[in-house]
Protein backbone atom coordinates (compact mmCIF):
# COMPACT_ATOMS: atom_id res chain seq x y z
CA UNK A 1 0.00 0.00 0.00
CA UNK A 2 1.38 3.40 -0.74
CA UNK A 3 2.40 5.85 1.95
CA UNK A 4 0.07 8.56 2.39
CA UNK A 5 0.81 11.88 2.49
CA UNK A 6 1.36 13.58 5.99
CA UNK A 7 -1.35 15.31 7.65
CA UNK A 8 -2.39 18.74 6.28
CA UNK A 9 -1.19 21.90 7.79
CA UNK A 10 -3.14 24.94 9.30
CA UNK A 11 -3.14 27.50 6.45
CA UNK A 12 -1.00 30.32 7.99
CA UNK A 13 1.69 27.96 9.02
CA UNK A 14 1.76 26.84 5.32
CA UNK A 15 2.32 30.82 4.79
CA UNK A 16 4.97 30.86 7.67
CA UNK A 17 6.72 27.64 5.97
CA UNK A 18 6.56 29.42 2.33
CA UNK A 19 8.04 32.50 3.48
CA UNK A 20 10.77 30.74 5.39
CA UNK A 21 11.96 28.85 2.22
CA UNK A 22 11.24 31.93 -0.19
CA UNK A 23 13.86 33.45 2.04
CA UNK A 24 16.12 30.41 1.82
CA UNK A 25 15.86 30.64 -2.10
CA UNK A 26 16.63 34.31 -2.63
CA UNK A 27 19.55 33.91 -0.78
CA UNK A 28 21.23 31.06 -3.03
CA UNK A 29 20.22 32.82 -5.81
CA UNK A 30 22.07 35.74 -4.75
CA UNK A 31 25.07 33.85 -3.70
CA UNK A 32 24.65 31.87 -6.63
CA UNK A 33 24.94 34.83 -8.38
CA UNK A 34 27.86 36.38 -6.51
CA UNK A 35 29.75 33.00 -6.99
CA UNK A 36 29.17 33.04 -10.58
CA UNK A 37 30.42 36.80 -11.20
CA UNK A 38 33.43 35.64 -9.76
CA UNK A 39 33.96 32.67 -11.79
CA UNK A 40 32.95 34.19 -15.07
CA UNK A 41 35.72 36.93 -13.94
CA UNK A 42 38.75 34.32 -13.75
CA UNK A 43 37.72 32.44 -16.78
CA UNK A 44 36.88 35.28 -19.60
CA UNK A 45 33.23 34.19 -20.45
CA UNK A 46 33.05 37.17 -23.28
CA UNK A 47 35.94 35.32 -24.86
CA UNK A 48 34.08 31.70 -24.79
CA UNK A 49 30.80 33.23 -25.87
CA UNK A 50 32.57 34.76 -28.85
CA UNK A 51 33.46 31.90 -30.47
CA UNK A 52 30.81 31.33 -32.65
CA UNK A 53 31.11 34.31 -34.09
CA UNK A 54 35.29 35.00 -34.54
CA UNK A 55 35.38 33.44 -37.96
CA UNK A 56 32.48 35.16 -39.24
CA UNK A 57 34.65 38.72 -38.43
CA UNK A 58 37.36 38.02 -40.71
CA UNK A 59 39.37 39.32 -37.90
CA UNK A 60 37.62 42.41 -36.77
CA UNK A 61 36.33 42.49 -33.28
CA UNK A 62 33.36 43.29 -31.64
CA UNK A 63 32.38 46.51 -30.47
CA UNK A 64 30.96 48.59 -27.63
CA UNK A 65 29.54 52.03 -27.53
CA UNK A 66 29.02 52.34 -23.58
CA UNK A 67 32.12 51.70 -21.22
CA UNK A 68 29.87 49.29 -19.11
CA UNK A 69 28.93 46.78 -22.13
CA UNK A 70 31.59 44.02 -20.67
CA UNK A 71 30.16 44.22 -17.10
CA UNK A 72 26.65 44.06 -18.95
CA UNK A 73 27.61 41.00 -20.66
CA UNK A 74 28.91 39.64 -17.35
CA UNK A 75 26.26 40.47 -15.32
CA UNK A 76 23.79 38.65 -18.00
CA UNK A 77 25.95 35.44 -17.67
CA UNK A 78 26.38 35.51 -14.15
CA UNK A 79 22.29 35.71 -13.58
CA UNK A 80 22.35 32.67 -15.80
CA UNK A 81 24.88 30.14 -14.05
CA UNK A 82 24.08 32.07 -10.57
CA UNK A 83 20.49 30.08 -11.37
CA UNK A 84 21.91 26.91 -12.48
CA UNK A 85 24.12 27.13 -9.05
CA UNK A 86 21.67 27.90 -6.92
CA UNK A 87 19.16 25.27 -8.70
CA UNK A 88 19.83 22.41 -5.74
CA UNK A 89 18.93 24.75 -2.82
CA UNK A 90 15.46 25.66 -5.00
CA UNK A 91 14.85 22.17 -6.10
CA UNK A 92 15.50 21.00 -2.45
CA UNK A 93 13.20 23.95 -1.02
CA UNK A 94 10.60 23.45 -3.19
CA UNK A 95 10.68 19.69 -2.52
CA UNK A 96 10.83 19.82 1.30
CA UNK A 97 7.45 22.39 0.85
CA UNK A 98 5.87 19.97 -0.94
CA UNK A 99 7.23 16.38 -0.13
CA UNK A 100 4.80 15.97 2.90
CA UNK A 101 1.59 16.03 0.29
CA UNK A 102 3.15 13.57 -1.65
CA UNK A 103 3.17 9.91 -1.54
CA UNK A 104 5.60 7.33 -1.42
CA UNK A 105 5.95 6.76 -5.19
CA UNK A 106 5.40 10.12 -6.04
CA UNK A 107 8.78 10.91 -4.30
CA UNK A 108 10.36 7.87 -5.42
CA UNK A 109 10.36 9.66 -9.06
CA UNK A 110 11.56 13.20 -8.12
CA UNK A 111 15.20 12.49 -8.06
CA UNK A 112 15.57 10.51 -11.86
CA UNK A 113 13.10 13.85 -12.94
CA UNK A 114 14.99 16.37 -11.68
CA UNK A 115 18.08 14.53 -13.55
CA UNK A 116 16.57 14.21 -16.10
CA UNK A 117 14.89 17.86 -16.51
CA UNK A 118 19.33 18.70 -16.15
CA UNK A 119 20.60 16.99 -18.45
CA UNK A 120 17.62 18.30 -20.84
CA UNK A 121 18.14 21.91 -20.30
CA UNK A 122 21.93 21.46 -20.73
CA UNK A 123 21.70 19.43 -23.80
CA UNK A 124 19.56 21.93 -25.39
CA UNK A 125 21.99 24.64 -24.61
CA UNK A 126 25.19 22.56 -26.00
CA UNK A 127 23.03 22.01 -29.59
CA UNK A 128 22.52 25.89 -29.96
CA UNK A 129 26.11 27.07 -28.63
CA UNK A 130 27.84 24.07 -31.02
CA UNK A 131 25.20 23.83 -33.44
CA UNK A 132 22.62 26.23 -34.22
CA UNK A 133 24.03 29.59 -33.22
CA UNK A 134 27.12 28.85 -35.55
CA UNK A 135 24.53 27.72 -38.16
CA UNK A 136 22.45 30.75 -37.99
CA UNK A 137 25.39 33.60 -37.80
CA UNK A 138 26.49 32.42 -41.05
CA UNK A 139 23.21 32.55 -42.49
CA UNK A 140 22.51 36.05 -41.03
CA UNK A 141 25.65 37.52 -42.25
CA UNK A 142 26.24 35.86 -45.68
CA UNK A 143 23.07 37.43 -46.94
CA UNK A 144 24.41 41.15 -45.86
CA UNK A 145 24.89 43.38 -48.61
CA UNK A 146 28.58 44.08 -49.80
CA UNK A 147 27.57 47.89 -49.40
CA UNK A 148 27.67 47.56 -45.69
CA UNK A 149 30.38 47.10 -42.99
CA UNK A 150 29.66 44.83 -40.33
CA UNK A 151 30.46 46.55 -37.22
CA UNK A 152 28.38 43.95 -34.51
CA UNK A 153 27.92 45.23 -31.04
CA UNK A 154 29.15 43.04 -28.68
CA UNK A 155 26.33 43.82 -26.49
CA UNK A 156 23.47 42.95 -29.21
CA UNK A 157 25.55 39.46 -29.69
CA UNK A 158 25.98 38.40 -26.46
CA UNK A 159 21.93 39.06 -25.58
CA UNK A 160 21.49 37.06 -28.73
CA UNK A 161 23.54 34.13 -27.93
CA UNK A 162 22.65 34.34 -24.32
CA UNK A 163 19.08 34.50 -25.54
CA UNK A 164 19.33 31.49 -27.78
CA UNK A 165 20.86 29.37 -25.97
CA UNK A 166 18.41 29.40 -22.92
CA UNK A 167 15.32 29.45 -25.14
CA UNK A 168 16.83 25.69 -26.14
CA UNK A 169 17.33 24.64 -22.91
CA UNK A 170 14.16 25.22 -21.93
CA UNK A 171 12.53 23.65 -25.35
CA UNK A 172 14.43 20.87 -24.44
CA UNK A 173 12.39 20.42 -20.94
CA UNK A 174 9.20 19.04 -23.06
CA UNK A 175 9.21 15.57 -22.64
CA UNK A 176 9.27 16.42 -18.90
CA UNK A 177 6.50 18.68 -19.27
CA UNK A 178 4.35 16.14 -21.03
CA UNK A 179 5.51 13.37 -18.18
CA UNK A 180 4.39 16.07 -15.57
CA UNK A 181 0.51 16.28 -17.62
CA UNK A 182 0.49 12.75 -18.14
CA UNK A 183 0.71 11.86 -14.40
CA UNK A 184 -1.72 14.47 -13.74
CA UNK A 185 -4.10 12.73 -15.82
CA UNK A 186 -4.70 15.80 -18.04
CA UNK A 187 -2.93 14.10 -21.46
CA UNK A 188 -2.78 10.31 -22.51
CA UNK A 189 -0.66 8.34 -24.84
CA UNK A 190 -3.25 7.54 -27.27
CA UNK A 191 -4.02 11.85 -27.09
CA UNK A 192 0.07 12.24 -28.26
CA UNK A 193 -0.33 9.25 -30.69
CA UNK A 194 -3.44 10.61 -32.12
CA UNK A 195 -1.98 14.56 -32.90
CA UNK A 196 1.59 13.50 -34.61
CA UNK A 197 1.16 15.38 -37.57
CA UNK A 198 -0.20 18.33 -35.50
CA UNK A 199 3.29 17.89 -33.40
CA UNK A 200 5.02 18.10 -36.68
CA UNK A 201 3.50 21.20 -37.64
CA UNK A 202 3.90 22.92 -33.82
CA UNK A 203 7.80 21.73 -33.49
CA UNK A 204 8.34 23.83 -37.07
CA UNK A 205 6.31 26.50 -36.15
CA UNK A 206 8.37 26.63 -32.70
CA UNK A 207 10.82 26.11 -34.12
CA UNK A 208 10.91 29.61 -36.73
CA UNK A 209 10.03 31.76 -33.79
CA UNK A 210 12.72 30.44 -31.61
CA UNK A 211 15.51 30.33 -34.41
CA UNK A 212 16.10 34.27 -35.80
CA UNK A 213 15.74 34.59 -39.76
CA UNK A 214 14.67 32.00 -42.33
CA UNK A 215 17.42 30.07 -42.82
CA UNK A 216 16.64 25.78 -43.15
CA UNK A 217 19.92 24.96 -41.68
CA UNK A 218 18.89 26.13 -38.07
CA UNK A 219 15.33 25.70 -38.79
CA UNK A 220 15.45 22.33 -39.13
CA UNK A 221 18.47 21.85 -35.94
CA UNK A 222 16.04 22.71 -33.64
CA UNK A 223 12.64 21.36 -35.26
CA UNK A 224 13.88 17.66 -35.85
CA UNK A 225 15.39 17.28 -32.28
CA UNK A 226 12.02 18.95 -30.80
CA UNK A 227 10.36 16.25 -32.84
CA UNK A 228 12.37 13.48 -31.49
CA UNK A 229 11.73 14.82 -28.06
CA UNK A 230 8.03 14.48 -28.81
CA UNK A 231 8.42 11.04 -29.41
CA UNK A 232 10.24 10.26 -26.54
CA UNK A 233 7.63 11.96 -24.85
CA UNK A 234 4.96 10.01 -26.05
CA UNK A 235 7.13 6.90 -24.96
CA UNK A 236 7.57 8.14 -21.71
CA UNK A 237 3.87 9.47 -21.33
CA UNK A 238 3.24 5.35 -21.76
CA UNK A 239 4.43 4.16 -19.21
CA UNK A 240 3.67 6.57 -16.90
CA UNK A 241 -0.09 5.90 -18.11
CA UNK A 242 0.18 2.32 -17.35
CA UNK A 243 2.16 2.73 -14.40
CA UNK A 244 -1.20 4.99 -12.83
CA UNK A 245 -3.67 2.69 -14.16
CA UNK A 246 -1.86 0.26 -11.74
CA UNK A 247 -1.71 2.35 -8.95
CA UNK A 248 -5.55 3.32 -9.33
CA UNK A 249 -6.20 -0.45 -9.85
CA UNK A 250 -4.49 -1.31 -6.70
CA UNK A 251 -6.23 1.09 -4.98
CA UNK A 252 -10.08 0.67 -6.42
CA UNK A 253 -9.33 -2.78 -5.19
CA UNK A 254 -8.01 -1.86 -1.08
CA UNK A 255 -11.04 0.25 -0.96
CA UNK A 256 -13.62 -2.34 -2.30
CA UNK A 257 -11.79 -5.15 0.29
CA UNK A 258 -12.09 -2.37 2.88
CA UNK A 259 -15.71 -1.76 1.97
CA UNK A 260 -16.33 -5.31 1.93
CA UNK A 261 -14.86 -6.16 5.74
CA UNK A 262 -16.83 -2.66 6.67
CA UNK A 263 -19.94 -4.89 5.27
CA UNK A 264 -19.14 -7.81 6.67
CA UNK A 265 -21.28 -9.49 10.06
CA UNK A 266 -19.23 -9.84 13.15
């Protein structure tokens, strides 16, 4: 028999409890944060997000206009890996706020999710820094006219990049968000089976608003691994189906055998 959850909480201590670890999150965030700036200092981050773009300069160099554009650009980054950092102490806030409403095999999954939803947003991230961004420079730039001069602003890049490469990480965290409806109960596996050729059409339209300009080459880098996501989704949402039509199973039949003892003559 599954655990149940622990017993519920007066509202205003729920308030009391949320404020507490609110508190607890802002503050890794910040150190997060702080930690970051101070890593991205030693290491030159402008000079490892500029890669992408060097051979497209035919050895010009990016330019500022405002004597605070490189603590700009560093201040971007660092909000970015400050979250990453700080992403245990939220996940682990956020789990000990809700961990007592959950049951036993709800919390048995949290861990390989939380992996999972990791290794997701990071792989998404690696395909537009290696992949995409390079792609979709090139296009951008080859199709400038020969009348201009290319004089890119280092902070306009860097947003760009910065941009970019978050909004993949974060298209990457669908299959988790279609695990997370499918447990609900809100999608099922026949629902994904039934709308592939919608999915097809979404993950290309996605896709064009995600990816600047018209070019195929980046187009299609992020709309055929969204694709494949979907269908590991739709993998994934199966057996997570199955796996609650045991559990409700299981428990339709304690309560009927309860029900039935309730019934039963002394």
């Amino acid at each position: 028999m599954s655990e149940a959850p622990g017993h519920e909480m007066p509202f205003l201590d729920h308030l009391e409890e949320l404020r507490k670890r609110l508190f607890w999150i802002a503050g890794a965030i910040l150190i997060g944060i702080v930690i970051a700036f101070a890593l991205l200092s030693k290491l030159d981050i402008i000079r490892l997000l500029e890669r992408p773009i060097l051979p497209l300069l035919h050895g010009q160099k990016l330019i500022y206009t405002h004597p605070g554009t490189s603590f700009h650009i560093l201040l971007n980054a660092s909000l970015v890996l400050g979250l990453i950092l700080a992403s245990p102490v939220i996940v682990g806030q956020i789990w000990g706020f809700m961990a007592p409403a959950l049951y036993a095999h709800e919390k048995r999954v949290v861990v390989p999710v939380l992996l999972s939803m990791l290794a997701l947003f990071l792989l998404g991230i690696a395909l537009s820094y290696f992949v995409v961004l390079p792609l979709t420079l090139q296009f951008l730039m080859s199709i400038e006219s020969t009348a201009l001069t290319p004089m890119i602003s280092a902070t306009d890049y860097f947003d760009f990049a910065i941009s970019m490469c978050l909004a993949f990480g974060v298209v990457f965290e669908v299959p988790i968000a279609i695990l997370a409806l499918t447990a609900l109960g809100l999608v099922t596996p026949q629902f994904l089976s039934k709308y592939r050729r919608h999915a097809i059409v979404v993950c290309l339209v996605a896709a064009a608003f995600i990816t600047p300009g018209a070019d195929p080459y980046s187009l299609f880098a992020l709309a055929i691994p969204l694709y494949l996501l979907y269908e590991l989704s739709v993998f994934v949402a199966l057996f997570a189906h199955r796996k609650r039509l045991k559990r409700q199973a299981r428990r339709d039949e304690e309560e009927t055998s309860t029900h039935q003892n309730a019934r039963a003559p002394a």
